[in-house]
C-alpha atoms as a PDB file:
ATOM      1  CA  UNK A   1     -34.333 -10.237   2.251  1.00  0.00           C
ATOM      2  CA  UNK A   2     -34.776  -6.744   1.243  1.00  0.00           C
ATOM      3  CA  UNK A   3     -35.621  -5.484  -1.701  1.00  0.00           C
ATOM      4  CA  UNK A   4     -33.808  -2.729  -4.120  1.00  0.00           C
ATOM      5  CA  UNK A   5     -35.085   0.263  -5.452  1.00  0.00           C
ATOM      6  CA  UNK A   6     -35.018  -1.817  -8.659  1.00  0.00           C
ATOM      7  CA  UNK A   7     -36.526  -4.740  -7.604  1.00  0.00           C
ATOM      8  CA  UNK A   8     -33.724  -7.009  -6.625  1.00  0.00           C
ATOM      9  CA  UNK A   9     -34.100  -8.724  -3.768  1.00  0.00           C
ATOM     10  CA  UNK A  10     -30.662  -9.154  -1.752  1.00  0.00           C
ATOM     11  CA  UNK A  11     -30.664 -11.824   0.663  1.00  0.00           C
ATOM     12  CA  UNK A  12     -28.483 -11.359   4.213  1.00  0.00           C
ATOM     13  CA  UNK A  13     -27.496 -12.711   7.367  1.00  0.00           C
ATOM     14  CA  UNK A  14     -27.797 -10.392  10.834  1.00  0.00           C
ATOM     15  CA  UNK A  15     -26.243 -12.201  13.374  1.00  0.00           C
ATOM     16  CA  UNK A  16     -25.284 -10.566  16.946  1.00  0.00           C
ATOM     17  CA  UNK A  17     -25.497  -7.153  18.920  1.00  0.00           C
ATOM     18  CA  UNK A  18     -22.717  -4.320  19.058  1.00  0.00           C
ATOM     19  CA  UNK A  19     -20.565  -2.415  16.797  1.00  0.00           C
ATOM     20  CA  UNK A  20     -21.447  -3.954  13.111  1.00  0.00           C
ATOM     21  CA  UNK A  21     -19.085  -5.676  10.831  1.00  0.00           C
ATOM     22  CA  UNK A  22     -20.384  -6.095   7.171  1.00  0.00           C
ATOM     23  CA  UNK A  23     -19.029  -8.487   4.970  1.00  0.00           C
ATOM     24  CA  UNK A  24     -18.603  -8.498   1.015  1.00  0.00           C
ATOM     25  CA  UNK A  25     -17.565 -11.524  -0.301  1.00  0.00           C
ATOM     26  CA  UNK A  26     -15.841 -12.488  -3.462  1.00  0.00           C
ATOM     27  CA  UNK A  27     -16.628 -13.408  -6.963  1.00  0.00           C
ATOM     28  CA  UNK A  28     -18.515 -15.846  -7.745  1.00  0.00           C
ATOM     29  CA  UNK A  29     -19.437 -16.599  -3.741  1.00  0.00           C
ATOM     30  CA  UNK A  30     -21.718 -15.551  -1.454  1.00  0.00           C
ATOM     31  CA  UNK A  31     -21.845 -14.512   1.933  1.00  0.00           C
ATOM     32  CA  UNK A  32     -21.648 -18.164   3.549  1.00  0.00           C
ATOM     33  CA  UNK A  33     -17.872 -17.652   2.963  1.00  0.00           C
ATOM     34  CA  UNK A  34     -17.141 -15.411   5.849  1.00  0.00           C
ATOM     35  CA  UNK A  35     -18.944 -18.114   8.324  1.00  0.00           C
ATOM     36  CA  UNK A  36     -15.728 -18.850  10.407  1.00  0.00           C
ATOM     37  CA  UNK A  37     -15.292 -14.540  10.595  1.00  0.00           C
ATOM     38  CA  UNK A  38     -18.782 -14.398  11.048  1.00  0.00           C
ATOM     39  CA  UNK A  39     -18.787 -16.523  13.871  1.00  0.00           C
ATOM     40  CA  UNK A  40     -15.540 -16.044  15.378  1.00  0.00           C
ATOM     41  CA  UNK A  41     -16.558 -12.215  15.665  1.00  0.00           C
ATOM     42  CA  UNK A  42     -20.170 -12.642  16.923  1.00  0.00           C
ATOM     43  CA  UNK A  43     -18.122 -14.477  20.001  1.00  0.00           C
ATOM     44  CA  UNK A  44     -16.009 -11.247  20.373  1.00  0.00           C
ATOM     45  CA  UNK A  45     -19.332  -8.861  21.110  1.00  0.00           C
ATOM     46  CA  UNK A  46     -19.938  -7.845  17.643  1.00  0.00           C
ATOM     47  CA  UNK A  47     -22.711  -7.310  14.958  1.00  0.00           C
ATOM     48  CA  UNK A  48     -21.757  -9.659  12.077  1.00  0.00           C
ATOM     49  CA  UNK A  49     -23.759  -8.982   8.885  1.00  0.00           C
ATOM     50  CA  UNK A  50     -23.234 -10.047   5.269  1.00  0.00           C
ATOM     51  CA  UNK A  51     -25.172 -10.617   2.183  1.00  0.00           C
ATOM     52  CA  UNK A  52     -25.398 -11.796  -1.324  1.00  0.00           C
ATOM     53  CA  UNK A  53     -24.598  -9.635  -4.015  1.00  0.00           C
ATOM     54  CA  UNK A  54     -27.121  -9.985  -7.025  1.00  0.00           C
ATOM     55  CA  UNK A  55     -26.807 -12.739  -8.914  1.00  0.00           C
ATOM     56  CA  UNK A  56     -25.113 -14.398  -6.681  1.00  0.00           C
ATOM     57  CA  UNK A  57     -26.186 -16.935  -3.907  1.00  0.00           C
ATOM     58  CA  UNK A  58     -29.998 -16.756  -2.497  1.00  0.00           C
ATOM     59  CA  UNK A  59     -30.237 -13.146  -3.996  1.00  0.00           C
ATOM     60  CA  UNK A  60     -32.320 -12.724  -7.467  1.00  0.00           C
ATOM     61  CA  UNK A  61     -30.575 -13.956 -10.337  1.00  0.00           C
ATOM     62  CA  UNK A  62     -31.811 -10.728 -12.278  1.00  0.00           C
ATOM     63  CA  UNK A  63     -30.446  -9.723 -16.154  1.00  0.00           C
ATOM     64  CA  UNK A  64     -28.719  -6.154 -15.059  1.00  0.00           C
ATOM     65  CA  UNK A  65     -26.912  -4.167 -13.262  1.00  0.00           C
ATOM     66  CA  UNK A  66     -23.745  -6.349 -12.697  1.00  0.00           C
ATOM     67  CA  UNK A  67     -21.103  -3.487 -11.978  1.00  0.00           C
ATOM     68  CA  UNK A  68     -19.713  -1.851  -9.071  1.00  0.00           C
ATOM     69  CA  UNK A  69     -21.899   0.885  -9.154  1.00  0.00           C
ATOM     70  CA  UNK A  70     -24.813  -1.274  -8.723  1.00  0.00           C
ATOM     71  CA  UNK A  71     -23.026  -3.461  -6.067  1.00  0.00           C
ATOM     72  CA  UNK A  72     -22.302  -0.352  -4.306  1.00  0.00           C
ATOM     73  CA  UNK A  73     -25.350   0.756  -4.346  1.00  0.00           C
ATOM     74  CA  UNK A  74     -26.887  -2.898  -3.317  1.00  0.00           C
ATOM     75  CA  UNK A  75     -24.736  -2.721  -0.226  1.00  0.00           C
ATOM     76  CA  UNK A  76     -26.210   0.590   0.487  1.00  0.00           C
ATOM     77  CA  UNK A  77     -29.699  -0.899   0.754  1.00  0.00           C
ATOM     78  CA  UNK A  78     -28.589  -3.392   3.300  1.00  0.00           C
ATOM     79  CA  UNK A  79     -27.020  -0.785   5.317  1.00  0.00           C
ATOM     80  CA  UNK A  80     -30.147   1.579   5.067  1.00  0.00           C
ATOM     81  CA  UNK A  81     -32.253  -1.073   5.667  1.00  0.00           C
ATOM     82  CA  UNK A  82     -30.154  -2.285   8.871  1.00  0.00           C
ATOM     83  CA  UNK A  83     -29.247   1.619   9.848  1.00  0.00           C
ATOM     84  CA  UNK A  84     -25.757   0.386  10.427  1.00  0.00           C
ATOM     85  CA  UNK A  85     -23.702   3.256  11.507  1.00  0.00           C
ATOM     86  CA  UNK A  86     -19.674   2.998  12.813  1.00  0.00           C
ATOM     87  CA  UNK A  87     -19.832   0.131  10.906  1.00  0.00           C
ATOM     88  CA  UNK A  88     -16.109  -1.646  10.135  1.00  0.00           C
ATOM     89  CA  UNK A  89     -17.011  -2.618   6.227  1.00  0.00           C
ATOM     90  CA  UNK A  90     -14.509  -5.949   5.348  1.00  0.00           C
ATOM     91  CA  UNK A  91     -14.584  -6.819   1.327  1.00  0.00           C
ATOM     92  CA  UNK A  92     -12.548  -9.628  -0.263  1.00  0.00           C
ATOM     93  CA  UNK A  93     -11.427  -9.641  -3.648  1.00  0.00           C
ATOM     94  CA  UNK A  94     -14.538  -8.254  -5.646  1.00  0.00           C
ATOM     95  CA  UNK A  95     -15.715  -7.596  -2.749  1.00  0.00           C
ATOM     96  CA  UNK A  96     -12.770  -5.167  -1.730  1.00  0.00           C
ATOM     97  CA  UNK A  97     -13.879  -3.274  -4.883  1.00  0.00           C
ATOM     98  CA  UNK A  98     -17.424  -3.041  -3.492  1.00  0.00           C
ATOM     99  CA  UNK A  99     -16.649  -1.866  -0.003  1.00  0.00           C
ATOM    100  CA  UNK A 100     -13.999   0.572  -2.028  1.00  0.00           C
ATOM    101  CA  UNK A 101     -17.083   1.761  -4.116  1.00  0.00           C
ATOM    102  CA  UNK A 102     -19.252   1.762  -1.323  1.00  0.00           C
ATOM    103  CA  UNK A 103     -16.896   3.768   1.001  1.00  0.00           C
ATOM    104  CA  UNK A 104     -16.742   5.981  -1.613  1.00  0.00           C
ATOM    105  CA  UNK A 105     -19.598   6.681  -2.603  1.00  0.00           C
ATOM    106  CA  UNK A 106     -22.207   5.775   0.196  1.00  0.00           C
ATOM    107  CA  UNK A 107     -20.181   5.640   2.950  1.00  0.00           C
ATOM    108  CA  UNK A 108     -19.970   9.241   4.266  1.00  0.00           C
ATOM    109  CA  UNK A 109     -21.191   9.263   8.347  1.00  0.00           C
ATOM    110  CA  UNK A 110     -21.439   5.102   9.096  1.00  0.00           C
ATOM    111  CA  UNK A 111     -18.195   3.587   8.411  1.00  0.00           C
ATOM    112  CA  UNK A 112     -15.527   3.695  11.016  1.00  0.00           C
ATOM    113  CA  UNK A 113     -13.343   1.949   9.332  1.00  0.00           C
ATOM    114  CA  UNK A 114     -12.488  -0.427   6.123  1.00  0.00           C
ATOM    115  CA  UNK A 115     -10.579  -3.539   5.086  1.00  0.00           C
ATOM    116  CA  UNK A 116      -9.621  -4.656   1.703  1.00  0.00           C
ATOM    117  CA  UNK A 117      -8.283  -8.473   1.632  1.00  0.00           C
ATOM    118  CA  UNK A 118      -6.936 -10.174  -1.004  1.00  0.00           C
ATOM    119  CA  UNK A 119      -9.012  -7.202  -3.313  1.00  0.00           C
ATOM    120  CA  UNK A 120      -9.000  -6.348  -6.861  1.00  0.00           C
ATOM    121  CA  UNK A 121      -8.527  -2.424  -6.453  1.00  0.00           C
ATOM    122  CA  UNK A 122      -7.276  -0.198  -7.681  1.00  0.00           C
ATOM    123  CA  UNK A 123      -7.422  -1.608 -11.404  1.00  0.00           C
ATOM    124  CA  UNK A 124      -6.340  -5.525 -12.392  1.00  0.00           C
ATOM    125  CA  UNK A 125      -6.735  -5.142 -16.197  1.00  0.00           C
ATOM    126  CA  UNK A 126      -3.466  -3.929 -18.098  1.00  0.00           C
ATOM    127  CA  UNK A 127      -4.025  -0.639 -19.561  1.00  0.00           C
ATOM    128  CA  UNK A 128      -1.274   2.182 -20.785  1.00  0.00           C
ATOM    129  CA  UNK A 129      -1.906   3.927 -17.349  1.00  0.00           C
ATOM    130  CA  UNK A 130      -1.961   0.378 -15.670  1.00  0.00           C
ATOM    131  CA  UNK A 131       1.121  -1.575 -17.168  1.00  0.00           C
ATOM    132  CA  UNK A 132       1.671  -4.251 -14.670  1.00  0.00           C
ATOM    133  CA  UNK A 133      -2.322  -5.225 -14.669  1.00  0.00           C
ATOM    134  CA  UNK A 134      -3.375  -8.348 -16.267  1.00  0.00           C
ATOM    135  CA  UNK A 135      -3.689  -8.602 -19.737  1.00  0.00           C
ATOM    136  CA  UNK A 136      -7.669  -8.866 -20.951  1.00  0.00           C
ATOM    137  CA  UNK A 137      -6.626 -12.443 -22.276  1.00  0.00           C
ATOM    138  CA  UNK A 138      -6.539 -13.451 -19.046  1.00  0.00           C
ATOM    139  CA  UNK A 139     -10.328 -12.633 -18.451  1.00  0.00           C
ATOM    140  CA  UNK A 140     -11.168 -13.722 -21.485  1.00  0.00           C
ATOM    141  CA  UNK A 141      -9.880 -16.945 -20.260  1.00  0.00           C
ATOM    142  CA  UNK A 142     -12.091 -16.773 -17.261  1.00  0.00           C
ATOM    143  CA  UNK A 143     -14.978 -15.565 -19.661  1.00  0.00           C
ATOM    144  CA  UNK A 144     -14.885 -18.648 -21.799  1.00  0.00           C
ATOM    145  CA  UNK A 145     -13.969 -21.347 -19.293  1.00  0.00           C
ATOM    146  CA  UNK A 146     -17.226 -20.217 -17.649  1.00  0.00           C
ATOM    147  CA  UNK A 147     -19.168 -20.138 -20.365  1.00  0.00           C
ATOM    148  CA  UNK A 148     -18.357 -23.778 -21.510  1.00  0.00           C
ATOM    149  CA  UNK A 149     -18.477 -25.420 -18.700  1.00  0.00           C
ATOM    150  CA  UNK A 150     -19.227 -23.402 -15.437  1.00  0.00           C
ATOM    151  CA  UNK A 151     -19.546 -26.596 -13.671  1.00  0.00           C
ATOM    152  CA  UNK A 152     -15.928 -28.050 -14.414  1.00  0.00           C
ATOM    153  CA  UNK A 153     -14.727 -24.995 -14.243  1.00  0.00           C
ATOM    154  CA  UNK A 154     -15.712 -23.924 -10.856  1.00  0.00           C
ATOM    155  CA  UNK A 155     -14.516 -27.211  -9.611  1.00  0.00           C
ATOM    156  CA  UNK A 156     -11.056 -26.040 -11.160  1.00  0.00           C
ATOM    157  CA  UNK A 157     -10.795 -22.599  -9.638  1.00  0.00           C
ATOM    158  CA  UNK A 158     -10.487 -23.578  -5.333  1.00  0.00           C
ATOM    159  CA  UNK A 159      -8.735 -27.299  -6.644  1.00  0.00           C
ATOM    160  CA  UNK A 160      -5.666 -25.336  -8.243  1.00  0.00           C
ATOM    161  CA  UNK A 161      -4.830 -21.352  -7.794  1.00  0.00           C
ATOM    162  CA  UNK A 162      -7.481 -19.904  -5.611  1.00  0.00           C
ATOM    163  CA  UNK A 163      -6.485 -21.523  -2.097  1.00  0.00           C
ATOM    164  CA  UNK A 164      -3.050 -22.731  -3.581  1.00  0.00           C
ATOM    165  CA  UNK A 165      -3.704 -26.249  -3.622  1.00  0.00           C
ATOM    166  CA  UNK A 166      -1.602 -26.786  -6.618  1.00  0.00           C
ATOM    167  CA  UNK A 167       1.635 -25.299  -4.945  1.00  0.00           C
ATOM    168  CA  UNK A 168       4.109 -28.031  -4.067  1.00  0.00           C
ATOM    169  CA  UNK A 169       3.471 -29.782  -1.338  1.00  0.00           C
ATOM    170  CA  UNK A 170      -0.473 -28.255  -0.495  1.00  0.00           C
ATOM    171  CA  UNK A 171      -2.764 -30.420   1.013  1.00  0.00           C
ATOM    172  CA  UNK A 172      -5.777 -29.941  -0.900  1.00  0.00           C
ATOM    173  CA  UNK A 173      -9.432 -29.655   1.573  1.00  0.00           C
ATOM    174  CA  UNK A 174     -12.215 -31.362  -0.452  1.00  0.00           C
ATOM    175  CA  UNK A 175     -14.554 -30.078   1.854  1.00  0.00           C
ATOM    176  CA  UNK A 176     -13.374 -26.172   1.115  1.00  0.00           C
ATOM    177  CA  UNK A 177     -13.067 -26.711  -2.575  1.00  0.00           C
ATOM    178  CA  UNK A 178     -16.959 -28.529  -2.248  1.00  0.00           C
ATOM    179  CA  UNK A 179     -18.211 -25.387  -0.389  1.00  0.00           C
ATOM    180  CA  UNK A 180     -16.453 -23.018  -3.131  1.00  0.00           C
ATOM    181  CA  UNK A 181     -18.256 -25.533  -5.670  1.00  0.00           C
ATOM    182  CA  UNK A 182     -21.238 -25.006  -3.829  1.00  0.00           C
ATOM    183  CA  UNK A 183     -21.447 -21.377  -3.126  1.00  0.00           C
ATOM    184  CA  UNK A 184     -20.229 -20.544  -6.996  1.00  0.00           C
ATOM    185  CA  UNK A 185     -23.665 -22.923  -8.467  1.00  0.00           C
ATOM    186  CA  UNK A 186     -26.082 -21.013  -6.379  1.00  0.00           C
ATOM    187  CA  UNK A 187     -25.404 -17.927  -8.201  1.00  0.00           C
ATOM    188  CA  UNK A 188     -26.488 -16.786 -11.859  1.00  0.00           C
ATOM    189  CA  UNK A 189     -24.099 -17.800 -14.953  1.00  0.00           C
ATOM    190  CA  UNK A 190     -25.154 -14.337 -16.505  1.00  0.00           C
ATOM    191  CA  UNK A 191     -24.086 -12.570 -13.377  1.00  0.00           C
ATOM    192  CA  UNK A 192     -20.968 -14.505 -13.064  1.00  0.00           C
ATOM    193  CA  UNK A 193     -19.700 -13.700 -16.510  1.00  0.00           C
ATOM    194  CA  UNK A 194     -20.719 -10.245 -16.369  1.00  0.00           C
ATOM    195  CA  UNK A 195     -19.015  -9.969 -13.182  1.00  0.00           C
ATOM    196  CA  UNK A 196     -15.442 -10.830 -14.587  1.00  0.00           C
ATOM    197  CA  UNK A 197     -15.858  -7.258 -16.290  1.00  0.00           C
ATOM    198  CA  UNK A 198     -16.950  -5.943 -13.343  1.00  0.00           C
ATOM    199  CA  UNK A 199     -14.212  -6.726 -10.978  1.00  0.00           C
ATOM    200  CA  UNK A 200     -11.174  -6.495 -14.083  1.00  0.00           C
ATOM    201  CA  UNK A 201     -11.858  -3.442 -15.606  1.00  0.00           C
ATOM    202  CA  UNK A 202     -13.199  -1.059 -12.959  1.00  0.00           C
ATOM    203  CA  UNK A 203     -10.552   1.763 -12.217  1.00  0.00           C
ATOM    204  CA  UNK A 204     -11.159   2.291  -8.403  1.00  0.00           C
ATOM    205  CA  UNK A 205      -8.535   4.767  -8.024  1.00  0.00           C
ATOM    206  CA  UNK A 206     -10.373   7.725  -7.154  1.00  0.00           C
ATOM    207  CA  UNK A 207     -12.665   6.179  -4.853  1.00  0.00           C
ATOM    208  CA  UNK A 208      -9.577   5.064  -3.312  1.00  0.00           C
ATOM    209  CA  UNK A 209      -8.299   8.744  -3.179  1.00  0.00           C
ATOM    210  CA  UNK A 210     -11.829  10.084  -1.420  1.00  0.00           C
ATOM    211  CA  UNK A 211     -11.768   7.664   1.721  1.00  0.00           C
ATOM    212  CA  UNK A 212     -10.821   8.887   4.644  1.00  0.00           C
ATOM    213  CA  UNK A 213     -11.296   6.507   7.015  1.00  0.00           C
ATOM    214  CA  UNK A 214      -8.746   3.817   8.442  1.00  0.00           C
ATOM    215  CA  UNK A 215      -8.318   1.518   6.045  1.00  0.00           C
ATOM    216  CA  UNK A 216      -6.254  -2.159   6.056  1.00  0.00           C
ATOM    217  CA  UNK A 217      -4.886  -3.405   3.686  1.00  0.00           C
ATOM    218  CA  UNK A 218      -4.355  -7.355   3.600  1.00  0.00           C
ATOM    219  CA  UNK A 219      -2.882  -9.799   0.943  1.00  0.00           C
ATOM    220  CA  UNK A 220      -0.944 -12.476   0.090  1.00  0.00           C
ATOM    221  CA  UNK A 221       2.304 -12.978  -1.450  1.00  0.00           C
ATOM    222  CA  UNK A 222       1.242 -15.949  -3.216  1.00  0.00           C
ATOM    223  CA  UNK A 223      -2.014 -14.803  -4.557  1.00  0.00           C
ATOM    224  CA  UNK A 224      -2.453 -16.750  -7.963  1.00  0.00           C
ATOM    225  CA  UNK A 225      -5.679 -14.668  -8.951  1.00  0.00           C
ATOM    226  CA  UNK A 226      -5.061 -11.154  -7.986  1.00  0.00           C
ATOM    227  CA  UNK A 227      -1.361 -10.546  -7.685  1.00  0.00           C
ATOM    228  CA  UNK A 228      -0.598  -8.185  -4.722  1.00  0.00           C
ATOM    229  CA  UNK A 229       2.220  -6.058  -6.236  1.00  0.00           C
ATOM    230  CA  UNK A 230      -0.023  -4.106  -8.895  1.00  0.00           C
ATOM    231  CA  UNK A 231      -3.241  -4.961  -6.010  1.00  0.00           C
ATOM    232  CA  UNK A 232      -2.533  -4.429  -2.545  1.00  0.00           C
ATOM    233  CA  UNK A 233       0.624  -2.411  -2.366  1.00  0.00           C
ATOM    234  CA  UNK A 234      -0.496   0.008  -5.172  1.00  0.00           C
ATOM    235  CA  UNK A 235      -3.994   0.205  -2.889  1.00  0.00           C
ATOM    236  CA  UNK A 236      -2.372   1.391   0.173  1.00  0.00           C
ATOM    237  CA  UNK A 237      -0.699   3.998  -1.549  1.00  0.00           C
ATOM    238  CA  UNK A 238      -3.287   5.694  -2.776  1.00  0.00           C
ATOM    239  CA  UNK A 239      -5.052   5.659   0.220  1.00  0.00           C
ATOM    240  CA  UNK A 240      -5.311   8.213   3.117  1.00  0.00           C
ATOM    241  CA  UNK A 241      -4.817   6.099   6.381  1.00  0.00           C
ATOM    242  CA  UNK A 242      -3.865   2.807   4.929  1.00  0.00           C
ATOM    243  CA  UNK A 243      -1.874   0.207   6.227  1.00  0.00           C
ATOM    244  CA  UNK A 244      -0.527  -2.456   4.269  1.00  0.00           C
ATOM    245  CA  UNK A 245       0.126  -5.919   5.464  1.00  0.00           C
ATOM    246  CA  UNK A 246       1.617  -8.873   3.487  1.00  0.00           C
ATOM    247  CA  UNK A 247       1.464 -12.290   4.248  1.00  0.00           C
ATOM    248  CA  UNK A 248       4.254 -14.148   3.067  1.00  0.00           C
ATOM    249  CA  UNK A 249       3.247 -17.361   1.153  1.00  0.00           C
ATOM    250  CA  UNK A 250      -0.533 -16.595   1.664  1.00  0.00           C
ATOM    251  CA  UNK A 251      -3.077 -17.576  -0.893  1.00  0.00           C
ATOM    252  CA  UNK A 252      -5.535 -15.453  -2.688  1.00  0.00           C
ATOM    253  CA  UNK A 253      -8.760 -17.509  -0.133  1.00  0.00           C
ATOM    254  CA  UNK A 254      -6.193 -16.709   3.101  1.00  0.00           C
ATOM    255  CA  UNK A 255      -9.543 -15.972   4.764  1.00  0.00           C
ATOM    256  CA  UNK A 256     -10.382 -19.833   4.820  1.00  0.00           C
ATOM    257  CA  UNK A 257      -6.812 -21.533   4.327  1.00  0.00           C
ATOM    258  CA  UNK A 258      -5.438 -18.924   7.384  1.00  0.00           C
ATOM    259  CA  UNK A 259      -8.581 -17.948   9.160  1.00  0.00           C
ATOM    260  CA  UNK A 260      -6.587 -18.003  12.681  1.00  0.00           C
ATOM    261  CA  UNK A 261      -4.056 -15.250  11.694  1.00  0.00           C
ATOM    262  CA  UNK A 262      -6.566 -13.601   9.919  1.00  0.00           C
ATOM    263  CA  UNK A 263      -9.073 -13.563  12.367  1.00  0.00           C
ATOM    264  CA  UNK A 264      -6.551 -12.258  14.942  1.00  0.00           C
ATOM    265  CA  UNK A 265      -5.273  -9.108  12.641  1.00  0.00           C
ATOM    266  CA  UNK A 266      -8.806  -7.904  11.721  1.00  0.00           C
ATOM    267  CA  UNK A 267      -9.485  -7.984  15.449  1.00  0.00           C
ATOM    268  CA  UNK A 268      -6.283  -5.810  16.183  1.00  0.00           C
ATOM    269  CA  UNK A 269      -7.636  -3.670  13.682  1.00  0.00           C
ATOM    270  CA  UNK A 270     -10.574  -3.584  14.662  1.00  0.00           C
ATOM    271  CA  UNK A 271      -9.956  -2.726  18.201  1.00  0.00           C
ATOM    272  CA  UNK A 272      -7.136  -0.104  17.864  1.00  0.00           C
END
């Protein structure tokens, strides 16, 4: 653990020696979803690290600060604490948002480089400035399914949109939607719910603009919960030295359901 300037305590795994990867992982998660990157990079002679965000997993289930800025910030600690430097920071959904933040804002002299899979920047709600966002019903949604029955609800979320299990012809893994099930209870409800805001409404388009490292960007055609047209494409255009890849007929969890090819392009990236 370590332990926030505001008394959170953040819980994280530090796995390895070489050049450090950190991983941010997704909403409502925790870090035990990048195990198969974790491990499959730790073989390849680097520093894997990743950790809870608060409220979610083994880190504090405290009342406040469930926003980007406070992510951000969280993810500083860790990298403080660690004194990662030319560190390759790789975020998925929310937690594309956070590296985006942290890049941003934190970043300046220890990241090499940055990925954003599958990630909710630069904006997902619909706004006048952001017409093809999703309209705040749609979080609402999210809002009150959680709030009536998180349980059901995050049984719902991997069995149908979030791997693509419910496309035609899917083979649904009980095991992955039990570990989704599993990593989602861990966390806080409070957190969770106050996270949808979090990772909907924040505009990340100017910390977008300010990062100058390489940056990938990575998503899938068929993502159900944050659709790459208004996501990933719009992402890599605002970005200095991005690169956009799509993957066709990818799911918004490609990271578990397509680990190999996954693995193989953050390595590229990595490496070049």
């Amino acid at each position: 653990m370590i332990t926030t300037i505001d008394g959170v305590n953040i819980f994280y795994k530090d796995w390895g020696e070489g050049q450090p990867i950190v991983f941010h992982h997704g909403w409502p998660l925790s870090s035990d979803d990048w195990d198969t990157q974790m491990l499959f990079f730790v073989q390849h002679g680097y520093r894997v690290v990743a950790f809870d965000r608060r409220g979610h997993g083994r880190s504090s289930q405290v009342s406040s600060g469930h926003d980007m800025d406070h992510y951000a910030a969280d993810a500083a600690a860790v990298v403080r604490q660690l004194d990662l430097r030319n560190a390759v920071h790789v975020g998925h959904s929310t937690g594309g948002g956070e590296v985006a933040r942290y890049v941003a804002r934190h970043g300046n002299g220890r990241v090499a480089k940055a990925v954003l899979m599958s990630a909710v920047p630069p904006l997902m709600v619909k706004t006048d400035g952001n017409p093809g966002g999703l309209p705040l019903e749609v979080f609402d949604g999210l809002r009150n399914g959680l709030a009536a029955n998180r349980a059901q609800f995050f049984r719902d979320v991997p069995a149908g949109p979030f791997y693509g299990f419910n496309r035609p012809g899917a083979r649904p893994l009980e095991g992955v939607i039990q570990n989704w099930w599993r990593q989602g209870m861990m966390g806080g409800a409070k957190a969770h719910y106050e996270g949808i805001k979090a990772f909907s409404e924040t505009d990340f388009t100017e910390d977008l603009k300010t990062i100058d490292v390489p940056t990938l960007v990575m998503h899938g055609d068929d993502d159900q919960i944050v659709p790459y047209r208004d996501a990933g494409v719009l992402s890599a255009k605002l970005l200095k030295h991005g690169v956009l890849k799509i993957y066709p007929g990818f799911p918004h969890g490609m990271l578990t359901t397509n680990a190999d090819v996954i693995n193989a392009d953050l390595l590229a990236f990595i490496r070049s």
